[in-house]
Protein backbone atom coordinates (compact mmCIF):
# COMPACT_ATOMS: atom_id res chain seq x y z
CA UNK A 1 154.99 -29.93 -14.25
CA UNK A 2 154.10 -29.65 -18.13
CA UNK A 3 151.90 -32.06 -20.02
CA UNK A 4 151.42 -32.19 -23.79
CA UNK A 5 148.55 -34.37 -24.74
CA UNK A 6 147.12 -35.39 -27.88
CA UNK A 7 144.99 -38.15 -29.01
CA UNK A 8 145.92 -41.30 -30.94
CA UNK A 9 144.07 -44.30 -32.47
CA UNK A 10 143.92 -47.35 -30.94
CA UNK A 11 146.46 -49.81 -31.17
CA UNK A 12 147.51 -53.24 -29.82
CA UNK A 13 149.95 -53.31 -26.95
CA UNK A 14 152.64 -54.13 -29.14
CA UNK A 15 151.53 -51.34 -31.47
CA UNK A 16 152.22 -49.43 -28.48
CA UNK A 17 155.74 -51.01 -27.19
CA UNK A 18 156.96 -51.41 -30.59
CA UNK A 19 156.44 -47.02 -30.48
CA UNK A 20 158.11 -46.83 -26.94
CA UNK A 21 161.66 -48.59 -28.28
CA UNK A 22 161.13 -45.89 -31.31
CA UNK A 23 161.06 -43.31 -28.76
CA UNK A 24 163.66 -44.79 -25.99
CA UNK A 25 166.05 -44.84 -29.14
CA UNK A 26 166.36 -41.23 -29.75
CA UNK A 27 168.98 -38.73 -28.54
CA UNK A 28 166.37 -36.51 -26.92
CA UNK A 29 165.32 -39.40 -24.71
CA UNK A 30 168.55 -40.48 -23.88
CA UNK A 31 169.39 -37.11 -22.73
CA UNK A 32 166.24 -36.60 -20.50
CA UNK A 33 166.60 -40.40 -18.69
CA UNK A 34 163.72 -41.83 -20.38
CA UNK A 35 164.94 -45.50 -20.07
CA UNK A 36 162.74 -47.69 -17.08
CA UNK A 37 160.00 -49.12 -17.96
CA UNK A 38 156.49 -49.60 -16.78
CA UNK A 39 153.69 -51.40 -17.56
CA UNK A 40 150.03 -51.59 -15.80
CA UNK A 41 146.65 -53.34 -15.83
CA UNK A 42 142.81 -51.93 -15.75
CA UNK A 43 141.35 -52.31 -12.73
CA UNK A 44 145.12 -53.77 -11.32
CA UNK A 45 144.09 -57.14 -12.73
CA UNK A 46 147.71 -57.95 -12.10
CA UNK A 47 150.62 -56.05 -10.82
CA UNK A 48 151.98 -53.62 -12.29
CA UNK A 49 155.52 -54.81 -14.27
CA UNK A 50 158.55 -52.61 -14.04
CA UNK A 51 162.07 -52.72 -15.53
CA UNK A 52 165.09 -50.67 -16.19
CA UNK A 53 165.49 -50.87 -19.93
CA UNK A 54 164.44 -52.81 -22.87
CA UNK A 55 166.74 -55.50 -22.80
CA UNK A 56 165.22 -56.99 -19.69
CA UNK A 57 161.21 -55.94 -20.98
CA UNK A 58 162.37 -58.42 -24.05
CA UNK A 59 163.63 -61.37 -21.35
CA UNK A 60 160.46 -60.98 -19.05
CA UNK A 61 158.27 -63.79 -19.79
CA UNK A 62 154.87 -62.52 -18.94
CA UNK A 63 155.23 -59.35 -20.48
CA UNK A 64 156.26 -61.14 -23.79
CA UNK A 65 153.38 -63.39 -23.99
CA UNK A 66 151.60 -60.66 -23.58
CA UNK A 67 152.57 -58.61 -26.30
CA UNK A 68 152.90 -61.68 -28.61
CA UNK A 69 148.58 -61.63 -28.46
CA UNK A 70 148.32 -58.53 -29.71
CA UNK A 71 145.62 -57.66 -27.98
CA UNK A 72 144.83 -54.44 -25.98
CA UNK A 73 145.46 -55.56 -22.09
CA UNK A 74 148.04 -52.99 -20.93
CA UNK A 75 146.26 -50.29 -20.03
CA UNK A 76 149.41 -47.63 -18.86
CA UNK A 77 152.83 -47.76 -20.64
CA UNK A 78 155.54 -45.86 -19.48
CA UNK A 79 159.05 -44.82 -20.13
CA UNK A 80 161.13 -42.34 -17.97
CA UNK A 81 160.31 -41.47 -14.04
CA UNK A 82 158.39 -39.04 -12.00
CA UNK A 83 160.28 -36.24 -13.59
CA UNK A 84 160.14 -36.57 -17.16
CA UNK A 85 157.91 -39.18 -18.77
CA UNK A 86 155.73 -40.65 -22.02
CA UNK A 87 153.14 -42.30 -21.48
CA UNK A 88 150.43 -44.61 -23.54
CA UNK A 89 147.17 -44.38 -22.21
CA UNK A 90 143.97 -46.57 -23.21
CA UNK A 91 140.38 -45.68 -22.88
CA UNK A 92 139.24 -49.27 -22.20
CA UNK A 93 137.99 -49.88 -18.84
CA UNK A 94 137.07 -53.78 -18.19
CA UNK A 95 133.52 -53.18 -15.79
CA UNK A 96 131.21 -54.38 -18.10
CA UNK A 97 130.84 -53.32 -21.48
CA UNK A 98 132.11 -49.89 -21.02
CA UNK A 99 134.61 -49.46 -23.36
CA UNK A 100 135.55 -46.14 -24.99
CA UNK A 101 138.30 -46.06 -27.93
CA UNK A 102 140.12 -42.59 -26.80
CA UNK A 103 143.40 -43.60 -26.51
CA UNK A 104 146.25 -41.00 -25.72
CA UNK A 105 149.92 -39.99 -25.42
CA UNK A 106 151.12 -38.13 -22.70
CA UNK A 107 154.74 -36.67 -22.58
CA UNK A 108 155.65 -35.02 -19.00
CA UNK A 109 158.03 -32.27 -18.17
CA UNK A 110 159.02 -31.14 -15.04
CA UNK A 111 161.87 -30.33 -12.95
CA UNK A 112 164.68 -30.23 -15.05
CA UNK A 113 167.64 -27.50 -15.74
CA UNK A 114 167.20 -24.38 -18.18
CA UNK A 115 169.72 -26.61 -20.05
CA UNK A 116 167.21 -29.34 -20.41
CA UNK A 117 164.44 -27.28 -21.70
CA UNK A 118 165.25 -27.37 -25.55
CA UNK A 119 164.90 -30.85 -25.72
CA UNK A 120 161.34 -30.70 -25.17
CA UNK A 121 159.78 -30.15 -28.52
CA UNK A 122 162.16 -32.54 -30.04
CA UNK A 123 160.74 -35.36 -27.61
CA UNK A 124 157.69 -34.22 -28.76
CA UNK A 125 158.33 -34.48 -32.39
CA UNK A 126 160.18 -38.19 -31.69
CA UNK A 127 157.07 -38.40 -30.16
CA UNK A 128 154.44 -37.58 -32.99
CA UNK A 129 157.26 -39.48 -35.46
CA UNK A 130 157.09 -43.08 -33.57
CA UNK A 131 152.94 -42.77 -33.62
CA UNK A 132 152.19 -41.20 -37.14
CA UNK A 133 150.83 -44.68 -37.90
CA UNK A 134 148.41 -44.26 -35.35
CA UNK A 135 147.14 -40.20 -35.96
CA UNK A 136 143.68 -39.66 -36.56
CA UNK A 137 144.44 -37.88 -39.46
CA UNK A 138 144.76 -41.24 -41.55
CA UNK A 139 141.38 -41.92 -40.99
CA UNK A 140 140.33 -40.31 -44.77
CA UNK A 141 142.64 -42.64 -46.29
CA UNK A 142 142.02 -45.65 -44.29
CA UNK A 143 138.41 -45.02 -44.42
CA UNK A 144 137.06 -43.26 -47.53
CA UNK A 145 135.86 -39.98 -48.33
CA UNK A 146 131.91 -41.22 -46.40
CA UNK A 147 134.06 -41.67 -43.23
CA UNK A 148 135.93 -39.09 -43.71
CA UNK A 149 132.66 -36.63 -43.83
CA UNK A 150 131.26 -38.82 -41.59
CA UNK A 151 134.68 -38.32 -38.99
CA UNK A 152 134.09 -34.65 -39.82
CA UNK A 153 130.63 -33.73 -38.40
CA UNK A 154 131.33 -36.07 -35.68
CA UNK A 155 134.09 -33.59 -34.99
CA UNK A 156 132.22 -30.47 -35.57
CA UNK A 157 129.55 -32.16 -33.40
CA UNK A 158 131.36 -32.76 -30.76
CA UNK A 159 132.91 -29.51 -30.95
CA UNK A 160 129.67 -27.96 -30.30
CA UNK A 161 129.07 -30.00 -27.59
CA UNK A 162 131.92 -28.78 -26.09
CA UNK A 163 131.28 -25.34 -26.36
CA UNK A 164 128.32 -25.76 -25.10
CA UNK A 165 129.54 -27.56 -22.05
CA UNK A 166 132.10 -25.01 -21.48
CA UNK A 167 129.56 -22.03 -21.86
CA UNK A 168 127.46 -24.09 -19.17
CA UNK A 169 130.43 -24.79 -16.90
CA UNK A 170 131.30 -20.87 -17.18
CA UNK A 171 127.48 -19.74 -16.87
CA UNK A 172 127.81 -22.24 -13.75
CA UNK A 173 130.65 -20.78 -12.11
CA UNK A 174 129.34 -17.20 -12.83
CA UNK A 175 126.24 -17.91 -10.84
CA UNK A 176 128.01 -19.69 -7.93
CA UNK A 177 130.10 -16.96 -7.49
CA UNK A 178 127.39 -14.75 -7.85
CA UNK A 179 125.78 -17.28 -5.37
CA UNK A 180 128.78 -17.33 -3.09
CA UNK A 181 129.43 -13.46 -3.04
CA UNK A 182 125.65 -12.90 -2.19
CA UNK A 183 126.25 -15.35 0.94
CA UNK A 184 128.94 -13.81 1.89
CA UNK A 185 127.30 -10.27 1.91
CA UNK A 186 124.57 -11.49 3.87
CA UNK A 187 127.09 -13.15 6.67
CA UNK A 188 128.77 -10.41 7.18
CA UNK A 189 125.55 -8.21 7.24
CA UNK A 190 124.23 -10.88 9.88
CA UNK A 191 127.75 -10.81 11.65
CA UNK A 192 127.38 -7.22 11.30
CA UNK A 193 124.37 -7.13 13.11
CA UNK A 194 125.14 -9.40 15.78
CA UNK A 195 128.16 -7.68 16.67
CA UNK A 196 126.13 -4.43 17.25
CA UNK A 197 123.43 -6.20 19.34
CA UNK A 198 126.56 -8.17 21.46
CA UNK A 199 127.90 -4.75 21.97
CA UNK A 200 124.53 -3.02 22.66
CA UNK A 201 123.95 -5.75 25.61
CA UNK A 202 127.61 -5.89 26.66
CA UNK A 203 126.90 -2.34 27.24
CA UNK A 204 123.45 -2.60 29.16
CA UNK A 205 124.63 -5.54 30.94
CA UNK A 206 128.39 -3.50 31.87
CA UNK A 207 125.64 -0.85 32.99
CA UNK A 208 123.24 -2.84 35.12
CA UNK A 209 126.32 -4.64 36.72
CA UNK A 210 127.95 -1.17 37.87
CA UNK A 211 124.43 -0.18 39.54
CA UNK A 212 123.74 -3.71 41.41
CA UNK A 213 127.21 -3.14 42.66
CA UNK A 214 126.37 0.50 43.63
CA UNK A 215 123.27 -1.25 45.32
CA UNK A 216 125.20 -4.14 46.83
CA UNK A 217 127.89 -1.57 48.51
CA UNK A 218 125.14 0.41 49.55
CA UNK A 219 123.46 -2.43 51.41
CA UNK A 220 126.82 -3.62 52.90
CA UNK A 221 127.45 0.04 54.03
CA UNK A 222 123.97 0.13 55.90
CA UNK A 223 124.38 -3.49 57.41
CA UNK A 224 128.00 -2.22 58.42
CA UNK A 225 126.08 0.69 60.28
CA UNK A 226 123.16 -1.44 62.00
CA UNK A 227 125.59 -4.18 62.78
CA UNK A 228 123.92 -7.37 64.02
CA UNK A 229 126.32 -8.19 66.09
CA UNK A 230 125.06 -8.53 69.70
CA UNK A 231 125.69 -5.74 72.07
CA UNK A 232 128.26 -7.72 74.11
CA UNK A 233 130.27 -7.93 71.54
CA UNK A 234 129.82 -4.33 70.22
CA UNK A 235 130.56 -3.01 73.72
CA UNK A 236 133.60 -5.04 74.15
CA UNK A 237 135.18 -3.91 70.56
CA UNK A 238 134.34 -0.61 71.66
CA UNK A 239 137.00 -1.62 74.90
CA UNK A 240 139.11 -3.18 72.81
CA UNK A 241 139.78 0.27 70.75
CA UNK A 242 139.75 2.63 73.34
CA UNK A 243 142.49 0.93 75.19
CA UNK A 244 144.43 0.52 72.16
CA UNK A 245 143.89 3.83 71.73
CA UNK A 246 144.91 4.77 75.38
CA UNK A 247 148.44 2.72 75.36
CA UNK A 248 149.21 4.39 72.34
CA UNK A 249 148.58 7.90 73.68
CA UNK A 250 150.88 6.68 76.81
CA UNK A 251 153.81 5.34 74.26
CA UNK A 252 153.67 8.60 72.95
CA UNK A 253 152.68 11.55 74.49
CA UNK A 254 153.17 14.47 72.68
CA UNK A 255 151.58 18.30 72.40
CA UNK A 256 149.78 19.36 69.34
CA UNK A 257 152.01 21.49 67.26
CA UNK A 258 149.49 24.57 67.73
CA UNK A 259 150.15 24.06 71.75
CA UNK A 260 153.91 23.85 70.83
CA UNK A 261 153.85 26.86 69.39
CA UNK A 262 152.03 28.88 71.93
CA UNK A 263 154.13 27.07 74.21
CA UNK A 264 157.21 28.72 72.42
CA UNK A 265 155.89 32.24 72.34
CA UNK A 266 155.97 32.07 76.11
CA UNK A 267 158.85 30.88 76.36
CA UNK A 268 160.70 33.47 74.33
CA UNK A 269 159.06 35.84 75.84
CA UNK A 270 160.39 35.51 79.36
CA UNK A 271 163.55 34.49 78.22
CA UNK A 272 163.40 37.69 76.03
CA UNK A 273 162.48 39.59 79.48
CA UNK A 274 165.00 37.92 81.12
CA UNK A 275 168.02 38.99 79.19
CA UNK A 276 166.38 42.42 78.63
CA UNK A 277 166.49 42.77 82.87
CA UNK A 278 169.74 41.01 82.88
CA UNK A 279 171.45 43.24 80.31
CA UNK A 280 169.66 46.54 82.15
CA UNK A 281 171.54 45.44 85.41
CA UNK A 282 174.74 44.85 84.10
CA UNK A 283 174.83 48.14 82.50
CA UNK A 284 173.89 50.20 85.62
CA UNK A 285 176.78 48.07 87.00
CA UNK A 286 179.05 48.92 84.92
CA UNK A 287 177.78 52.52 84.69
CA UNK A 288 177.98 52.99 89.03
CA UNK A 289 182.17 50.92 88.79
CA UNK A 290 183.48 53.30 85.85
CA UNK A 291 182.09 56.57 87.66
CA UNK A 292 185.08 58.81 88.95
CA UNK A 293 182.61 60.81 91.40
CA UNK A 294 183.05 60.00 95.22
CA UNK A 295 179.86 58.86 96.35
CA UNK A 296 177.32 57.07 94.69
CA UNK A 297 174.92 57.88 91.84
CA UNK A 298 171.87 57.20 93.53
CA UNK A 299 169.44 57.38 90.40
CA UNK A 300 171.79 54.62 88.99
CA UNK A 301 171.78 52.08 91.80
CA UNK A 302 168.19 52.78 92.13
CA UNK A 303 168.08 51.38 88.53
CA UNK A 304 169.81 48.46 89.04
CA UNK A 305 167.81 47.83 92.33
CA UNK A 306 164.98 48.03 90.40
CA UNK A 307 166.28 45.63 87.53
CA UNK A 308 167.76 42.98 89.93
CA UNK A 309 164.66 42.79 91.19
CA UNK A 310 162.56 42.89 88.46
CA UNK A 311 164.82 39.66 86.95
CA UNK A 312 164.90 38.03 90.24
CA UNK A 313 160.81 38.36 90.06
CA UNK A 314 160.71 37.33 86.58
CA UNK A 315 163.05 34.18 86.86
CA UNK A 316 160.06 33.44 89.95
CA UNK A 317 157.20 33.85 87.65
CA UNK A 318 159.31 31.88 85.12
CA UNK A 319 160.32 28.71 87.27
CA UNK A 320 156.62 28.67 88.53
CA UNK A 321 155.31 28.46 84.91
CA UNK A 322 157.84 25.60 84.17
CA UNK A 323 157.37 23.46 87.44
CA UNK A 324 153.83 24.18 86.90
CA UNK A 325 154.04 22.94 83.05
CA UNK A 326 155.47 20.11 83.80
CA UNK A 327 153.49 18.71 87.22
CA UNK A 328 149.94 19.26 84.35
CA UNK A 329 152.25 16.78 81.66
CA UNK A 330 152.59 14.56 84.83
CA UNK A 331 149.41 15.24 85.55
CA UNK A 332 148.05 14.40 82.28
CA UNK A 333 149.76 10.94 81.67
CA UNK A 334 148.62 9.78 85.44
CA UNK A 335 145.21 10.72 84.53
CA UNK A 336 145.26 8.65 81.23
CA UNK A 337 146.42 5.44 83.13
CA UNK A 338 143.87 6.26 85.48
CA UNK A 339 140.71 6.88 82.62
CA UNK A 340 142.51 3.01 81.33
CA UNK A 341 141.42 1.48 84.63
CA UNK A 342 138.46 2.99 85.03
CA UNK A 343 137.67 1.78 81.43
CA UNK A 344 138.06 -1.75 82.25
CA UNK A 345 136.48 -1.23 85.79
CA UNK A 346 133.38 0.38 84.27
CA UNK A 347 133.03 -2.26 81.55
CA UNK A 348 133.72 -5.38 84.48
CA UNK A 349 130.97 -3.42 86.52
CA UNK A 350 128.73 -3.20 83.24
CA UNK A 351 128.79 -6.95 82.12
CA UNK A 352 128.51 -8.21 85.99
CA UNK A 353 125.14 -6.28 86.03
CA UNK A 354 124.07 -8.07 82.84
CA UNK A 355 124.88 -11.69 83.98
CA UNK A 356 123.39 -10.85 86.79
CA UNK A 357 120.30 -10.02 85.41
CA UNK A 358 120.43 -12.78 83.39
CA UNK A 359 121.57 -15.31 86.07
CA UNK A 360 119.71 -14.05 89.27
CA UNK A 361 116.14 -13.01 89.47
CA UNK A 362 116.50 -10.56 91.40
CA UNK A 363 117.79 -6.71 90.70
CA UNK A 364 121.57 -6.47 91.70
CA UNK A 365 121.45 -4.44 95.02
CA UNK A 366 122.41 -0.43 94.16
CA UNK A 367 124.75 -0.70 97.24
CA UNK A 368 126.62 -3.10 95.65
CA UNK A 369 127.30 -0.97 92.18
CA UNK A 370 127.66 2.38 94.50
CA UNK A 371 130.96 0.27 96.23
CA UNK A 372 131.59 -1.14 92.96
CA UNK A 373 131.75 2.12 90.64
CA UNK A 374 132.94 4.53 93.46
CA UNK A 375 134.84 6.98 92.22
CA UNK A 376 134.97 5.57 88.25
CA UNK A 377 135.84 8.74 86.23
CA UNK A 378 136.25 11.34 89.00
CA UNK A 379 138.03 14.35 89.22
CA UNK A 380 140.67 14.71 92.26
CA UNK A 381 138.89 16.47 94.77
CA UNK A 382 142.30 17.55 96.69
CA UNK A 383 143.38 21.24 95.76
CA UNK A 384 146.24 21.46 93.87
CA UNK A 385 149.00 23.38 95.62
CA UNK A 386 151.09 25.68 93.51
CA UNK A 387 155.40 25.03 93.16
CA UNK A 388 156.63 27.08 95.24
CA UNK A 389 159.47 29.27 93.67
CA UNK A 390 163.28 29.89 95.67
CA UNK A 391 161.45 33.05 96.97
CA UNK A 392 158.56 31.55 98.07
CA UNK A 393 160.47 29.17 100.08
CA UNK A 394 162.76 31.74 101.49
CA UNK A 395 160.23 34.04 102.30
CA UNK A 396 157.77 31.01 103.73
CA UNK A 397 160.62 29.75 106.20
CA UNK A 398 161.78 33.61 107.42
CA UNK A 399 157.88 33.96 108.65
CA UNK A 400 158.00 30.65 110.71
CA UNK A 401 160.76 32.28 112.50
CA UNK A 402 160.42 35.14 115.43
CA UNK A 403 161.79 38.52 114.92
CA UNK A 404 163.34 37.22 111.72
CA UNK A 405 164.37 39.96 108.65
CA UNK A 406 166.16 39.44 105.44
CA UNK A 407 168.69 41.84 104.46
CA UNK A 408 169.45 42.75 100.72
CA UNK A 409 172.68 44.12 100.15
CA UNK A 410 173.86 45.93 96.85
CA UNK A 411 176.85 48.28 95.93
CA UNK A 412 175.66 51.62 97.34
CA UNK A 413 173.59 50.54 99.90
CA UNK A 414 170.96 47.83 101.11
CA UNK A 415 167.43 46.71 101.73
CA UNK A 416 165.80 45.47 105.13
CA UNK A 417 162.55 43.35 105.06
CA UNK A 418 160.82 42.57 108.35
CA UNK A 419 158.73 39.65 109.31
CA UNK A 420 155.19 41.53 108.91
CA UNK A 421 156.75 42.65 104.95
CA UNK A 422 157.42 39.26 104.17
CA UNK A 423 154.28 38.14 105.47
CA UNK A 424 152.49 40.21 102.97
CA UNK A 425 154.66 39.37 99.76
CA UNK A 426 154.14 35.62 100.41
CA UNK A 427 149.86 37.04 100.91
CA UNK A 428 150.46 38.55 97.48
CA UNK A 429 151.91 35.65 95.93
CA UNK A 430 149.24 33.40 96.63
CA UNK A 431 146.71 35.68 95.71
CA UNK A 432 148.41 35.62 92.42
C-alpha cells in the first residue's frame, strides 16, 4: 500500500467535510470507489459513525449537529475503503491539555489494476485543490511578513532538529549493529568453543566407556572360568553334556574322512589284487583250452594253480579284514552305550558317597563302593576270537574228522591234502 501525506492547517470539522464532498465529487474519486463514509472520535468518546454516501451523512442527525458547531470533535474522516482511501486526520488528543495543531491528509493506494494507477496523482491534485484554503503556505498572507519570518525559522529550526534526530537515530542503529554483530561474534566463538570441549569429552568419555567394557568382559570372562556355582551342580552339567554328547555320537556314527580314506586305499588294493589274480587265471585258462598239443602244458596249469590259489587266499585275507572291520564298528557303538551307563553309574555312585557323608557320620564302607563301581569303565577281559574265513572253516571241520583229506581238482591234474597238512595251514593261520 502507498501513502501520500502532507500537512494541513487546522480546520473545523465542517472545514473538513465541506473538503470531503469537494473530493467525493470528482471523476477520479468516482472511478476509484471513494464514496462510504466514516467518521471517528478521540479516545472513542462515541462510536464511530459510518455511511454509504453523502446523502445519508446530510440526514444523520448526530453527525449534523455536530458539524453545525463548528468545532474540532471528529478526530478521523474518511472516504473510500480499505483499498483506496482519504483521510483527515487531527492532532488533538483530549487527555488533558495535550493538544498539538498538526493536522494532516492522508490519501491511500493499494491494490488496484495497472488500469487504475493513473488516477492517482489526479486524486492527489483533487486532493491539494479541495484543501488550498487550508495549506500552510497562506500563513504569510494571513499572518504578516513577522509571522511569516517568524513561521520560517520555526521551520528551519525544526529542520535542524530533525536532522539531528535522524543523524542520532542513524549513529544509533550503527552502534547497535555494531553492538549486535560483536554479540554475535562472541556466541559463536563461545558456541565454538563449547562444541570443541563437547566433542573433546564425547571423545574421552566414548574412550573410557570402551575400556570399562574391556574391563567388565574381562571380569565376566574370569567369573565364567571360576564359576561359583557349587560342585554338584558343576558335576552334573558336566553329565548332562557328555551324554548329550554320547547320544549324538550313537545317532550318528560315522568315520573321520582321513580313516575313510585309508579305509579306501585298502580296499582298492585287494580288490585291485583280486582282479589282477582273477584275470591271471583266466588267461592260463584260456591259454591250456586253445592249445592244439596232446597233453598238458604243465608250466601253464602250474600258473593257474598258483593264481587260483593265490585269489582264493586273497579273497580269505579279504573277507577276514571285512568281518573283522565290521565286528570293531559293532564293537565300537556297544562300547559307547556301555561308557553312557557307566557315566550315569559312576556319577549315581559319586553323589551317594557325598550324601552319605553328609547324612551319616560314618565313612561309607569301601566294600560297598567296590560292589557298587565293579567293573565301571573296564575293558572286556575275554579274548577276542578272529572270523573265521570259508577256509578256515573247511579246513577246521576236515581236522575234527579221522583219516579225512581234501582233494583239489583242476584241468590237468589235482591236489591231495592230508589231515596232518591241514592241521598245519589252520597252525599258520592263527599265527597270522
Amino acid at each position: 500500500m502507498t501513502t501520500v501525506q502532507f500537512p494541513i492547517l487546522r480546520g473545523t470539522d465542517l472545514d473538513y467535510y465541506a473538503a470531503l464532498r469537494k473530493i467525493a465529487a470528482t471523476d477520479a474519486a468516482k472511478e476509484l470507489g471513494l464514496s462510504k463514509l466514516s467518521f471517528s472520535f478521540p479516545q472513542n468518546i462515541i462510536d464511530p459513525i459510518q455511511v454509504a454516501t453523502f446523502e445519508e451523512a446530510d440526514s444523520h442527525e448526530d453527525l449534523q449537529s455536530i458539524l453545525r458547531a463548528e468545532g474540532v470533535t471528529i478526530s478521523t474522516f474518511t472516504i473510500g475503503g480499505a483499498k483506496n482511501s482519504v483521510a483527515f486526520h487531527r492532532g488533538i488528543h483530549f487527555n488533558g491539555n495535550n493538544e498539538t495543531p498538526e493536522d494532516n491528509l492522508k490519501v491511500n493506494f493499494g491494490g488496484q489494476a495497472a488500469s487504475k494507477k493513473p488516477l492517482y496523482p489526479l486524486i492527489i491534485a483533487e486532493c491539494q485543490k479541495a484543501t488550498a484554503s487550508l495549506s500552510p503556505s497562506r500563513l504569510a498572507t494571513l499572518l504578516g511578513d513577522e509571522a511569516d519570518r517568524y513561521m520560517q525559522a520555526r521551520e528551519l529550526a525544526l529542520t535542524r532538529l530533525e536532522t539531528t534526530q535522524a543523524t542520532l537515530l542513524h549513529d544509533f542503529e550503527s552502534i547497535k549493529e555494531k553492538h549486535y554483530a560483536d554479540s554475535e561474534n562472541e556466541r559463536k566463538e563461545r558456541e565454538t568453543a563449547f562444541q570443541s570441549r563437547l566433542d573433546e569429552l564425547e571423545s574421552e568419555f566414548a574412550s573410557r566407556q570402551k575400556a570399562f567394557d574391556a574391563k567388565e568382559k574381562e571380569l565376566k570372562d574370569e567369573k565364567d572360568r571360576l564359576d561359583d556355582r557349587t560342585s554338584t551342580h558343576v558335576r552334573r552339567e558336566i553329565r548332562k553334556d557328555l551324554s548329550k554328547e554320547l547320544k549324538s555320537r550313537q545317532e550318528k556314527f560315522t568315520l573321520s574322512p582321513d580313516t575313510k580314506t585309508r579305509r579306501r586305499w585298502v580296499l582298492g588294493g585287494y580288490l585291485a589284487v583280486l582282479g589282477c589274480l582273477a584275470g591271471l587265471s583266466i588267461w592260463h585258462l584260456s591259454i591250456e583250452s586253445s592249445s592244439s598239443e596232446i597233453g598238458s602244458n604243465y608250466s601253464v596249469v602250474g600258473r593257474q594253480i598258483a593264481a587260483t590259489v593265490a585269489f582264493f587266499v586273497t579273497a580269505g585275507f579279504f573277507l577276514r579284514w571285512l568281518n573283522e572291520w565290521a565286528q570293531q564298528h559293532a564293537e565300537e557303538e556297544f562300547r559307547i552305550k556301555q561308557l553312557e551307563l557307566d557315566i550315569d553309574r559312576a556319577s549315581w555312585v559319586v553323589e551317594m558317597a557325598f550324601e552319605w557323608d553328609e547324612s551319616k557320620d560314618n565313612p561309607i564302607p569301601e566294600r560297598l563302593i567296590e560292589t557298587l563301581s565293579a567293573n565301571l569303565f573296564g575293558q572286556d577281559s575275554r579274548k577276542k576270537e578272529l572270523s573265521m574265513t570259508a577256509g578256515d572253516a573247511i579246513a577246521k571241520g576236515l581236522t575234527s574228522i579221522p583219516n579225512a583229506t581234501a582233494e583239489i581238482e583242476f584241468p590237468g591234474g589235482k591236489v591231495a591234502l592230508d589231515k596232518r597238512a591241514l592241521k598245519q595251514a589252520a597252525k599258520g593261520n592263527k599265527d597270522e
